[in-house]
Protein backbone atom coordinates (compact mmCIF):
# COMPACT_ATOMS: atom_id res chain seq x y z
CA UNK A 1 132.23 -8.77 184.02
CA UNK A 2 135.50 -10.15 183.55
CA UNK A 3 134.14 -13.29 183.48
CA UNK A 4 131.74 -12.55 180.55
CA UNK A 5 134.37 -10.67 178.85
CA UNK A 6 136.63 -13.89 178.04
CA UNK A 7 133.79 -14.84 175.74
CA UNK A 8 135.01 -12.00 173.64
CA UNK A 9 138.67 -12.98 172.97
CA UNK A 10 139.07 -9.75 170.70
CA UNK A 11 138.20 -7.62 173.54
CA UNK A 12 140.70 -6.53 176.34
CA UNK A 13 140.10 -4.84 179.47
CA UNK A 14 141.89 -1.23 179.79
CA UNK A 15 141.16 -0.56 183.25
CA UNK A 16 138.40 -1.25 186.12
CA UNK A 17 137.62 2.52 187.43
CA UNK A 18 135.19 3.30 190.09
CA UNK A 19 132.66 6.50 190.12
CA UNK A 20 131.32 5.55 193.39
CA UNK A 21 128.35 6.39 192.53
CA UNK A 22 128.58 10.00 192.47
CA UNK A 23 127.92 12.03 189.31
CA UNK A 24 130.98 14.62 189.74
CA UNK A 25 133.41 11.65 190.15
CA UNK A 26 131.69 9.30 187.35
CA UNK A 27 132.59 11.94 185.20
CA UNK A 28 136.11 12.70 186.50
CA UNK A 29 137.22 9.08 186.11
CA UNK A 30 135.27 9.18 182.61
CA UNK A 31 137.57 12.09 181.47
CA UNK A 32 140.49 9.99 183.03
CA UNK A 33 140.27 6.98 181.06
CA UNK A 34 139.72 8.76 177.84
CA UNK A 35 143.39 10.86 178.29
CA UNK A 36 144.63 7.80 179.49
CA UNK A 37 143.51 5.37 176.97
CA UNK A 38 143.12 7.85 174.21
CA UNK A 39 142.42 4.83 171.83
CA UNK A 40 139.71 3.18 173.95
CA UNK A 41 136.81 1.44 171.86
CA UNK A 42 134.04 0.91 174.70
CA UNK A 43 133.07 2.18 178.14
CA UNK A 44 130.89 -0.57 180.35
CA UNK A 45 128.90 1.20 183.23
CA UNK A 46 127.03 -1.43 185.60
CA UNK A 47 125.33 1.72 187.40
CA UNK A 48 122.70 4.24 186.35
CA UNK A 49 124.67 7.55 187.64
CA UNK A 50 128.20 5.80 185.76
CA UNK A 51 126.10 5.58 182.51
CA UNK A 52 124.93 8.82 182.70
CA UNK A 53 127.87 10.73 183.60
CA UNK A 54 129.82 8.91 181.13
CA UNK A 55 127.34 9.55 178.45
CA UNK A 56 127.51 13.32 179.33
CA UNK A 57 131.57 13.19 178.56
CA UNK A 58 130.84 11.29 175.18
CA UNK A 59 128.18 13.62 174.23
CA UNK A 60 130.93 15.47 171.85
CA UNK A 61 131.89 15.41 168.32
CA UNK A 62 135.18 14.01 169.44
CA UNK A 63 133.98 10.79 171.11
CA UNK A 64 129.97 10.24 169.63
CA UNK A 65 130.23 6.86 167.46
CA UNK A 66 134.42 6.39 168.45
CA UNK A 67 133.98 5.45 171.83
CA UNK A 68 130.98 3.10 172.54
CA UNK A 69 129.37 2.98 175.76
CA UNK A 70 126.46 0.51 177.27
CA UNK A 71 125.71 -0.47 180.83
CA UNK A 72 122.15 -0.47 183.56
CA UNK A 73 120.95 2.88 183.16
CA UNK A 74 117.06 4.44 183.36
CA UNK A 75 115.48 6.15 180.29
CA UNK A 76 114.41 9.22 181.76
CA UNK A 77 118.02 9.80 182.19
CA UNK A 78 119.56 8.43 179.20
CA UNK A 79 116.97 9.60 176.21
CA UNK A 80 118.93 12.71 175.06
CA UNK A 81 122.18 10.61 174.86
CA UNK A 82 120.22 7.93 172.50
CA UNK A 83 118.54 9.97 170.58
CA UNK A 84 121.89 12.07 169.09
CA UNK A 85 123.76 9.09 168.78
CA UNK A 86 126.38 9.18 171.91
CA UNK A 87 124.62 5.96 173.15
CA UNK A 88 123.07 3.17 170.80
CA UNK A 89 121.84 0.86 173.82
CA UNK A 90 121.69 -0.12 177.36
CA UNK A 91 119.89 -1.94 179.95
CA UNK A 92 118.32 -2.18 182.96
CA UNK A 93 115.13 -4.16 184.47
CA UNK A 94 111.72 -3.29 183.03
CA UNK A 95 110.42 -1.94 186.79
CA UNK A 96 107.03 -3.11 185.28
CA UNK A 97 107.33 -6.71 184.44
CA UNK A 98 109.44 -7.01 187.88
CA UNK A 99 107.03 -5.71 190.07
CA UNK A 100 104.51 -8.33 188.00
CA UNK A 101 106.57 -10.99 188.67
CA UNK A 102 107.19 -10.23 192.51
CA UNK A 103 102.91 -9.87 192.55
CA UNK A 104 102.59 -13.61 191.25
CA UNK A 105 105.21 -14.68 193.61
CA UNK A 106 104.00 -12.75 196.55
CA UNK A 107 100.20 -14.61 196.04
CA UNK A 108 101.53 -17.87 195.23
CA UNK A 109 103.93 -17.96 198.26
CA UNK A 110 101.02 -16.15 200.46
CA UNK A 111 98.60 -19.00 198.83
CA UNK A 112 100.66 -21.76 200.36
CA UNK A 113 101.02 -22.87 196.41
CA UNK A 114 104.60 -22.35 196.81
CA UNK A 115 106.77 -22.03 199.53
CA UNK A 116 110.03 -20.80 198.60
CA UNK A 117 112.07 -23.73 198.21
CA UNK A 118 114.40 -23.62 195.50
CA UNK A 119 112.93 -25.90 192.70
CA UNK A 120 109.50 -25.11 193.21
CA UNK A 121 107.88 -23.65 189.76
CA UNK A 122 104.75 -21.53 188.76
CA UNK A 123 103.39 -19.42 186.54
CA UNK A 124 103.62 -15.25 186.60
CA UNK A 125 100.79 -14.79 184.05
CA UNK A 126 102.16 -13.12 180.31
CA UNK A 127 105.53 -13.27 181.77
CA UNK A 128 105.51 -17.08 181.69
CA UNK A 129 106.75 -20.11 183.78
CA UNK A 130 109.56 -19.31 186.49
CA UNK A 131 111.62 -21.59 189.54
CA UNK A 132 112.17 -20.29 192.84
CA UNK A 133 116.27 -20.32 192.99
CA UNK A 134 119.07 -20.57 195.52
CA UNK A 135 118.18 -18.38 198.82
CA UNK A 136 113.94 -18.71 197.90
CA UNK A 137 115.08 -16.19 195.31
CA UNK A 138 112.96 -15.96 192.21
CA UNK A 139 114.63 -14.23 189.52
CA UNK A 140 113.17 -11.83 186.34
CA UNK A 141 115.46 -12.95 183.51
CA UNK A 142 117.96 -11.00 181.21
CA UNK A 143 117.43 -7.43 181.24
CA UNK A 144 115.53 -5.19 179.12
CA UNK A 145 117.57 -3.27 176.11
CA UNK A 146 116.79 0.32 175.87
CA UNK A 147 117.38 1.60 172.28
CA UNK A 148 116.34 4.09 169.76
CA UNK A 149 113.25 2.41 168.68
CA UNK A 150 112.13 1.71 172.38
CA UNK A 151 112.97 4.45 174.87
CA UNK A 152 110.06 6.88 173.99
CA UNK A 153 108.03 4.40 175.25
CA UNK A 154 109.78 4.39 179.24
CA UNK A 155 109.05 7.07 181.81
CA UNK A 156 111.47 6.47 184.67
């Protein structure tokens, strides 16, 4: 992330905080930076139970549309923050079209079609053309942006 970030040269980073992946301490830390860093713009959560615990300390007056958040979180979880506002997007891997794309790979490598060597290409049906990778890994693409105009249609 900080990698990404220094294609945004009007962004800085406040602080890298941990929630360890535990709801009660997502939140803690959430409340943390906000006292801390009473001005912050933007909360990035690269986990599902971050996302969702931070969304639950936004989900005020005194933070919805002053303090952006976005990260990977699921739908199921995230639709009430969406729909009043607290969230306007985030992502995470469409389960669907991965499990898809791991079918096509799974009969073309099973096929003898492809082997797994890095370079090797074929096709995943609607999803398109793909290239077995570094370490025979095949790889989905960008992740799927949940949103206002999208999440109804997610169960998960």
């Amino acid at each position: 992330m900080k990698q990404e970030l220094k294609k945004y040269p009007k962004m800085s980073l406040a602080s890298v905080v941990y929630g360890n992946d535990d709801p009660t301490t997502a939140y803690q830390v959430t409340q943390g930076l906000l006292q801390q860093y009473p001005n912050l713009k933007g909360i990035i959560s690269p986990t599902t139970v971050g996302i969702a615990a931070a969304a639950g300390v936004l989900d005020s007056a005194k933070y919805r549309g002053k303090v952006a958040l976005t990260g990977l979180g699921t739908p199921d979880e995230m639709k009430k923050y969406v729909s009043d506002g607290t969230v306007k997007q985030f992502e995470l891997w469409n389960p669907a079209d991965l499990g898809y794309l791991a079918a096509y790979a799974a009969v073309e490598l099973a096929s003898g079609k492809i082997t797994g060597t890095s370079g090797q290409a074929f096709t995943a049906g609607k999803l398109g053309s793909y290239t077995v990778g570094a370490d025979n890994t095949v790889l989905l693409g960008p992740p799927y942006v949940f949103s206002s105009s999208n999440i109804g249609q997610f169960n998960f």
